[in-house]
C-alpha atoms as a PDB file:
ATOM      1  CA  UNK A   1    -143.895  90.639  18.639  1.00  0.00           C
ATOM      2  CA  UNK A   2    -140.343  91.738  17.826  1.00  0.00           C
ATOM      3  CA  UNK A   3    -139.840  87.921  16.171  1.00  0.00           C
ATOM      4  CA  UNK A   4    -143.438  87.770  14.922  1.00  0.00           C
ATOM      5  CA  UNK A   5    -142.494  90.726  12.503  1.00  0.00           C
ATOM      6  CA  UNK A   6    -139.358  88.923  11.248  1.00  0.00           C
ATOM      7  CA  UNK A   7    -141.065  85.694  10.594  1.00  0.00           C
ATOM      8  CA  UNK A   8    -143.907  87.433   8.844  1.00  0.00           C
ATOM      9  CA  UNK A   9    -141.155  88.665   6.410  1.00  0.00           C
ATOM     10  CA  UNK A  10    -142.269  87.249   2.727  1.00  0.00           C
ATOM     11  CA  UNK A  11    -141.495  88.035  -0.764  1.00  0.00           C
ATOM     12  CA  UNK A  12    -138.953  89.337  -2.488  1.00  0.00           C
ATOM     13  CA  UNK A  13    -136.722  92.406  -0.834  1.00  0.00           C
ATOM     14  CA  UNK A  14    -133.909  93.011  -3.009  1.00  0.00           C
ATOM     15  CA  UNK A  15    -132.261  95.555  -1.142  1.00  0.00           C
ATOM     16  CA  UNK A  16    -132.679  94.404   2.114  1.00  0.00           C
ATOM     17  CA  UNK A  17    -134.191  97.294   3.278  1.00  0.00           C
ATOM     18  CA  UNK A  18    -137.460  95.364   4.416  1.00  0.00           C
ATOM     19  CA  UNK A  19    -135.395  92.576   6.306  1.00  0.00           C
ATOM     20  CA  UNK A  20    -133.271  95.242   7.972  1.00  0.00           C
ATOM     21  CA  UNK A  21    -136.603  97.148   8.926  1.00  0.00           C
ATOM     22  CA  UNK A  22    -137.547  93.857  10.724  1.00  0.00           C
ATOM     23  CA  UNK A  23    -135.190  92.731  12.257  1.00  0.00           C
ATOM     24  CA  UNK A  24    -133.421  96.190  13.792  1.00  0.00           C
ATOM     25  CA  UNK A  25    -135.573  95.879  16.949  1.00  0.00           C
ATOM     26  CA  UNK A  26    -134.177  92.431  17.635  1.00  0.00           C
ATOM     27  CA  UNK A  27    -130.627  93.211  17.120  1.00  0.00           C
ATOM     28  CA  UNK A  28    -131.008  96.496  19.037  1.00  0.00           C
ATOM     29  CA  UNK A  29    -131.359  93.737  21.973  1.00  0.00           C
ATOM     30  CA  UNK A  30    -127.834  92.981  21.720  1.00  0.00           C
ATOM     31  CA  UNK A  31    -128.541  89.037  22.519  1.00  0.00           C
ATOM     32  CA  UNK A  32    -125.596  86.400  22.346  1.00  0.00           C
ATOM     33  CA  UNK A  33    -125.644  82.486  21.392  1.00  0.00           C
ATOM     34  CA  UNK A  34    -123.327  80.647  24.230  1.00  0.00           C
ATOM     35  CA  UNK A  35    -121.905  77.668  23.709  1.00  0.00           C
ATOM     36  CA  UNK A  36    -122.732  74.649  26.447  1.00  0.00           C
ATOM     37  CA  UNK A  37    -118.904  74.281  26.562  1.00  0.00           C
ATOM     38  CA  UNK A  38    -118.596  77.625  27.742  1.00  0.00           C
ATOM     39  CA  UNK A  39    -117.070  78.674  24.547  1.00  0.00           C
ATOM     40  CA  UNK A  40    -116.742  82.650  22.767  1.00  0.00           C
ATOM     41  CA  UNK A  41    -120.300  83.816  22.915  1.00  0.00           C
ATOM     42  CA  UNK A  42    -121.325  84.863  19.273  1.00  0.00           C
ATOM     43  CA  UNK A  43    -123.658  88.079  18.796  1.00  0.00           C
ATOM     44  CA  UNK A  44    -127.093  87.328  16.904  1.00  0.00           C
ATOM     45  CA  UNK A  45    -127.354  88.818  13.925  1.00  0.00           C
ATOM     46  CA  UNK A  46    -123.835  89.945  13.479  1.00  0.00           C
ATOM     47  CA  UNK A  47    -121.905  86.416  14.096  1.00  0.00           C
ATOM     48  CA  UNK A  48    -124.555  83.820  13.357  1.00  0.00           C
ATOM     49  CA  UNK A  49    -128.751  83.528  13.363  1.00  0.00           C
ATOM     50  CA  UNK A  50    -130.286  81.188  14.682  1.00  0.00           C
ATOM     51  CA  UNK A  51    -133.704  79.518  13.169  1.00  0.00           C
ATOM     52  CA  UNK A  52    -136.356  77.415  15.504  1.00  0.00           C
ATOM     53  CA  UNK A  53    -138.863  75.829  14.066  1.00  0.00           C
ATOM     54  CA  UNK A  54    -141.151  73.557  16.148  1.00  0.00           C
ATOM     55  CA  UNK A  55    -138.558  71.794  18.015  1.00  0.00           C
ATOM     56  CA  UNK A  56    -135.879  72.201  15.765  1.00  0.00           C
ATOM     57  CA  UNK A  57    -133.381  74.753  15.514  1.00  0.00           C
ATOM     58  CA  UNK A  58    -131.030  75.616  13.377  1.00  0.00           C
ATOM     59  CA  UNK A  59    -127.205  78.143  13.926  1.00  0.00           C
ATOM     60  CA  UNK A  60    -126.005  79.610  10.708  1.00  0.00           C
ATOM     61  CA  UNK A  61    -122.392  81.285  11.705  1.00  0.00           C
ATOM     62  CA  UNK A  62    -120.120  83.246   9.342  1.00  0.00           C
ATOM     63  CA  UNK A  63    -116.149  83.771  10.148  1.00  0.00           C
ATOM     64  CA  UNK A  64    -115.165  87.035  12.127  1.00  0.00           C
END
C-alpha cells in the first residue's frame, strides 16, 4: 500500500507537497540500501531511491 500510493503519484506537483505526502509513510520506515560488498549502508529517500520496475531496478544516489 505504502508504495502503491507513491507509484500512483501523476501529474504535475510543483511544490512537492503531493510527493512528500506520499512518500512520508515510506521514509518514516527508516529502510537502508546495503551494498553486497558490505559497504556504508545508504538511507532511502535521504541518500539515494531506488526504482524497480519488472525486473529491473534502478539506484539514484546524491553526495552526503
Amino acid at each position: 500500500m505504502l508504495v502503491k500510493s507513491w507509484a500512483d503519484l501523476r501529474g504535475p506537483d510543483p511544490d512537492g507537497s503531493r510527493t512528500a505526502q506520499a512518500i512520508k509513510p515510506i521514509m518514516d520506515l527508516g529502510l537502508a540500501l546495503v551494498p553486497e560488498d558490505e559497504g556504508r549502508p545508504m538511507a532511502l529517500f535521504k541518500e539515494c531511491i531506488v526504482r524497480i520496475y519488472g525486473d529491473t531496478a534502478r539506484v539514484r544516489c546524491w553526495p552526503q
